[in-house]
Protein backbone atom coordinates (compact mmCIF):
# COMPACT_ATOMS: atom_id res chain seq x y z
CA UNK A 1 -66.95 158.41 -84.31
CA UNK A 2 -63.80 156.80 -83.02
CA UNK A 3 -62.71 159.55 -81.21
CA UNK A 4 -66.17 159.69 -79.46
CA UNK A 5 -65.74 156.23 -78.37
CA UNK A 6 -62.69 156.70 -77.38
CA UNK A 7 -63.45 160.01 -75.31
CA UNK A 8 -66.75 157.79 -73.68
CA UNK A 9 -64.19 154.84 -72.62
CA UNK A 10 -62.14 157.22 -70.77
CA UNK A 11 -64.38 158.88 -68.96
CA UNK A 12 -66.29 155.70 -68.00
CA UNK A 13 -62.53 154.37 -66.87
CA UNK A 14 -61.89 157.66 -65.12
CA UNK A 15 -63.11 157.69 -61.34
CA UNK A 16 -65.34 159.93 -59.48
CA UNK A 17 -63.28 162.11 -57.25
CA UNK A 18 -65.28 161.39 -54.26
CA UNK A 19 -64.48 157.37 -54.92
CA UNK A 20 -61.27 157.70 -55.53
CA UNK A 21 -60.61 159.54 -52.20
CA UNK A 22 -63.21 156.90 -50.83
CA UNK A 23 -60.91 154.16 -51.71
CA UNK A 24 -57.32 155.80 -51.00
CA UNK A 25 -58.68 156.02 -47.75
CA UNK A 26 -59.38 152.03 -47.61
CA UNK A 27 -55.94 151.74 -49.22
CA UNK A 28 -54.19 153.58 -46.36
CA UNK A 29 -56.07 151.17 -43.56
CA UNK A 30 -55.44 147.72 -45.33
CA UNK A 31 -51.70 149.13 -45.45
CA UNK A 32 -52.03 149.91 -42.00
CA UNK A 33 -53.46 146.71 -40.48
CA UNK A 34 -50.93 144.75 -42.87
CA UNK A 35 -48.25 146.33 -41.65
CA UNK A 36 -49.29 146.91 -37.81
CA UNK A 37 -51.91 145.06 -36.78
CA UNK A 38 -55.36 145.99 -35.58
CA UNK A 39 -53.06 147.75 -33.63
CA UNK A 40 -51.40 150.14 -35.98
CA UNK A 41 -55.32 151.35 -37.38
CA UNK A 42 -55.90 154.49 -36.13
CA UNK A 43 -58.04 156.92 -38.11
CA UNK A 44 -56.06 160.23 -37.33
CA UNK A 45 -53.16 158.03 -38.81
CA UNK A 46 -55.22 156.73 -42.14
CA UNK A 47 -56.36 160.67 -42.66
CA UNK A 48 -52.80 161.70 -42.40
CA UNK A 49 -51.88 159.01 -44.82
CA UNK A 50 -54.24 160.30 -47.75
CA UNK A 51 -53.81 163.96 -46.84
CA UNK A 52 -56.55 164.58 -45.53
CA UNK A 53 -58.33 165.90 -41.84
CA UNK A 54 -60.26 163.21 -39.38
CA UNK A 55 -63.60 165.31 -40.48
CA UNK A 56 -63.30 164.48 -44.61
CA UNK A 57 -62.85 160.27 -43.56
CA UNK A 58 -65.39 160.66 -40.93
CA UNK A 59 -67.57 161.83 -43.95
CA UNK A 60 -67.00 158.91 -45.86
CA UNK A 61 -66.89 156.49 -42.75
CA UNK A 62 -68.57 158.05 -39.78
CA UNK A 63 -67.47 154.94 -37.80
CA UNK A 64 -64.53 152.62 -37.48
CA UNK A 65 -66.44 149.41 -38.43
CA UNK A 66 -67.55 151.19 -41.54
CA UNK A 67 -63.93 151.35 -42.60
CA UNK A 68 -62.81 147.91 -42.01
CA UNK A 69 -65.98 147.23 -43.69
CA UNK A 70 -64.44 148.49 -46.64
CA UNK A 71 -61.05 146.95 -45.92
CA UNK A 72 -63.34 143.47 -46.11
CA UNK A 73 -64.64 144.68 -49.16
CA UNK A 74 -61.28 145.83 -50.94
CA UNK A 75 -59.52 142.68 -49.85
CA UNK A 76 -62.48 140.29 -51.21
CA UNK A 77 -62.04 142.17 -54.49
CA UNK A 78 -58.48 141.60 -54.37
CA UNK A 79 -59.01 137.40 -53.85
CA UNK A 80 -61.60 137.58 -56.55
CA UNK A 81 -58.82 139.42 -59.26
CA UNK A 82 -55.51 138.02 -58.31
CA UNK A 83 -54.90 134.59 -59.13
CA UNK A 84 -52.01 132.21 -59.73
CA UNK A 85 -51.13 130.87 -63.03
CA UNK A 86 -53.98 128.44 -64.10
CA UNK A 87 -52.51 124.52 -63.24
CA UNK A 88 -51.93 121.82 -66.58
CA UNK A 89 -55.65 120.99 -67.85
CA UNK A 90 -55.68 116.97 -65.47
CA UNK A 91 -59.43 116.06 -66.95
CA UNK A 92 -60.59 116.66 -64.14
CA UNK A 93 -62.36 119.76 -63.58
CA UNK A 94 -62.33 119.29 -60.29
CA UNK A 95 -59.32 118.50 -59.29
CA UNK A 96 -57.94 121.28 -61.58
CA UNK A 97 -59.73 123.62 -59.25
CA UNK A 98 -58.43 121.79 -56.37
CA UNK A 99 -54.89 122.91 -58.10
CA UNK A 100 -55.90 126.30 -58.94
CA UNK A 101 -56.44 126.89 -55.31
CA UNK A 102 -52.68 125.70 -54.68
CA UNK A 103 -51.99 128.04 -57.55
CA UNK A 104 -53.09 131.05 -55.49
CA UNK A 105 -51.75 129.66 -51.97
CA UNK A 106 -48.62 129.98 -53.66
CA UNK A 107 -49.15 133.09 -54.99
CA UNK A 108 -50.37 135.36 -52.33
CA UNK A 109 -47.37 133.57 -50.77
CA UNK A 110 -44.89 134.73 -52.73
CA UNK A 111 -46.07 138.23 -54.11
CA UNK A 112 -48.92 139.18 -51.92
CA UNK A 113 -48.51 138.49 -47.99
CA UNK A 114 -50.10 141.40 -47.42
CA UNK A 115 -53.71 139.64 -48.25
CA UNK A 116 -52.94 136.78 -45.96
CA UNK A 117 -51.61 138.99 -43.40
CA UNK A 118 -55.00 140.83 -43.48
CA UNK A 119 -57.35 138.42 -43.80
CA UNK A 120 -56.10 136.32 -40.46
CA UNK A 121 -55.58 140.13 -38.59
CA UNK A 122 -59.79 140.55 -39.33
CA UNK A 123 -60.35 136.60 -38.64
CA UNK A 124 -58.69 137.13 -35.05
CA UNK A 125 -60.12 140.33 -34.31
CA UNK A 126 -63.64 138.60 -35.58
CA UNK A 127 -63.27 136.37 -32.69
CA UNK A 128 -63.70 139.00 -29.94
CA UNK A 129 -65.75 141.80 -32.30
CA UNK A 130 -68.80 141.06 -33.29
CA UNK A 131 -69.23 144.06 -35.38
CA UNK A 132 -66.25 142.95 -37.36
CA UNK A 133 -67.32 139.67 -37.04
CA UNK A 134 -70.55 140.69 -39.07
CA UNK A 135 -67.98 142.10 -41.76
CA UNK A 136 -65.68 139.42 -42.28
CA UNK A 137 -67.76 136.36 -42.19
CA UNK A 138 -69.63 136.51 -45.16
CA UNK A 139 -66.30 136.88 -47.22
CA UNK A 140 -64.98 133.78 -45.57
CA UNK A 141 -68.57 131.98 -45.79
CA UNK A 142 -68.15 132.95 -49.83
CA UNK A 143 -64.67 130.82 -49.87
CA UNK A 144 -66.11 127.91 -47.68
CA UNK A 145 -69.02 127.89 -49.70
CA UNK A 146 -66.74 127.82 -52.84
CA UNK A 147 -64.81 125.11 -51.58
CA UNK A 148 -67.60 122.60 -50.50
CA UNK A 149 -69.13 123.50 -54.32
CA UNK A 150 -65.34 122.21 -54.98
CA UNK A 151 -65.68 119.11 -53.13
CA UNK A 152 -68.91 118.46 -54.00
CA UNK A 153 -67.84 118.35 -57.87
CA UNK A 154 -64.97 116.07 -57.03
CA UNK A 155 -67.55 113.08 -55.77
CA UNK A 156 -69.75 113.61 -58.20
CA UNK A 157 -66.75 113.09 -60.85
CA UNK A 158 -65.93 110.40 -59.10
CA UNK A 159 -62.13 111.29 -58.43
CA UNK A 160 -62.64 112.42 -54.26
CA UNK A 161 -62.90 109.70 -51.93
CA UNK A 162 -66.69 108.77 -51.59
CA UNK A 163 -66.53 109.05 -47.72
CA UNK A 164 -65.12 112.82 -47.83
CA UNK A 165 -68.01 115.10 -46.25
CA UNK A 166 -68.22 118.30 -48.48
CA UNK A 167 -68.57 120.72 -45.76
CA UNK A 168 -65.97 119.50 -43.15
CA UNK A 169 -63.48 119.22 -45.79
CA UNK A 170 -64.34 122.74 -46.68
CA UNK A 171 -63.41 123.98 -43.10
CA UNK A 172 -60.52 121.70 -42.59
CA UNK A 173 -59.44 123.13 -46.33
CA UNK A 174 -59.85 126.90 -45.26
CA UNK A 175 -58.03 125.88 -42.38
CA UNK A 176 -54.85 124.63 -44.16
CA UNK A 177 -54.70 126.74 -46.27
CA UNK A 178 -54.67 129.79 -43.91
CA UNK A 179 -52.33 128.12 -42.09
CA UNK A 180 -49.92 126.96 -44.45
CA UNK A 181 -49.87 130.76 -46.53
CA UNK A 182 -48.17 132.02 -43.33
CA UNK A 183 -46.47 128.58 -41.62
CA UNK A 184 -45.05 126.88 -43.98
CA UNK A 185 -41.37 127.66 -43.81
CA UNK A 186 -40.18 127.29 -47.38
CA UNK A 187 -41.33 126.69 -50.78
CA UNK A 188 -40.64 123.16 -50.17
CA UNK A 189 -42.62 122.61 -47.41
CA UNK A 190 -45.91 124.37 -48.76
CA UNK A 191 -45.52 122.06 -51.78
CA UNK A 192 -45.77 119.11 -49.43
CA UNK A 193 -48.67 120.55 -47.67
CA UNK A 194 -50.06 120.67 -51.41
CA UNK A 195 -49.57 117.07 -51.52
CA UNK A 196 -50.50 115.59 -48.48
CA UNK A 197 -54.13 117.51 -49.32
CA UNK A 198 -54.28 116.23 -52.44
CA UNK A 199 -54.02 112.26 -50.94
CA UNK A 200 -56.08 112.87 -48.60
CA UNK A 201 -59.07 114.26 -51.19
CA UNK A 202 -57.79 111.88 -53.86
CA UNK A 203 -59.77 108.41 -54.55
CA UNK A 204 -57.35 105.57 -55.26
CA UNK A 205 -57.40 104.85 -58.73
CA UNK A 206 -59.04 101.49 -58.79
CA UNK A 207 -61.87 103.13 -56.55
CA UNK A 208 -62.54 106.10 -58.74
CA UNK A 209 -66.01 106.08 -61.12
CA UNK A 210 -67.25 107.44 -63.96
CA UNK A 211 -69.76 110.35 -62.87
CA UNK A 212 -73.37 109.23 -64.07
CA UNK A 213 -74.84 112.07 -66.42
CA UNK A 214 -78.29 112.54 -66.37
């Protein structure tokens, strides 16, 4: 019976061949676009990569937006399963999140730049494509929406500043944080990034409440 279970696992772990080509071939184009650009994507280039002819990828993505659709789609899995080391418990759940989100900043940062790196090269390109444009924003609308859930939960704990609008400070978060992954010039200077967030967000302690709990 063990070994039955056992065999079941492993096949359930083992992919389809047709997937697993599927997603070397999104592999090869993330590398691509990390490395060059929107610039450096060229199909012939992402077939050669995987070994195999323009005809086989045009049979699992008959169009260039179908593949960058599946770049979006491998990079939002790869936000959603790499994280940084969870921050000291604060009793606040909120503002543990808050921290958690530093957590991966610094992260991505240090051992994935590639994800960054992406993610801005499809936000630019967005701008002027609306086909890509149709790809990428719902990932990013997922993390803004995540983050004004974030802010939300820090006024109704009471520890965010009561004036802070949840979904400005959502944009303006997305924004800094974007920004300070690839700006910020040292470790140092992301950390004080960190900080000057966290004052801003932060209700001074003799302001802060008790959330009500109905």
């Amino acid at each position: 019976m063990r070994r039955h279970r056992l065999g079941i696992a492993a096949a359930e772990e083992a992919l389809d061949p047709a997937e697993e080509r599927r997603r070397s071939l999104v592999r090869a184009a993330f590398e691509a676009i990390a490395a060059d650009g929107f610039e450096g994507l060229r199909t012939r280039s992402v077939a050669a990569r995987t070994g195999v002819n323009i005809a086989t990828l045009h049979y699992y993505f008959p169009t260039k937006e179908a593949l960058i659709a599946g770049v979006a789609q491998h990079l939002s899995a790869q936000f959603v399963a790499l994280h940084g080391p969870p921050p000291a418990p604060s009793g606040s759940p909120a503002l543990d999140r808050l921290r958690q989100e530093f957590s991966d900043v610094r992260f991505y940062r240090a051992k994935h730049p590639e994800l960054t790196a992406v993610m801005l090269e499809l936000q630019l390109r967005a701008r002027r494509d609306a086909a890509i444009a149709a790809v990428i924003d719902p990932l990013m609308g997922h993390w803004r929406g995540g983050l004004e859930r974030l802010v939300t939960a820090g006024l109704e704990e009471g520890v965010f500043r009561a004036d802070i609008d949840p979904v400005s400070a959502s944009h303006l978060l997305m924004a800094a944080f974007s920004g300070a992954a690839m700006q910020a010039k040292s470790a140092k200077a992301l950390e004080g990034v960190f900080a000057e967030i966290e004052r801003w967000l932060l209700a001074r302690p003799g302001n802060r409440r008790t959330a009500t709990r109905g």
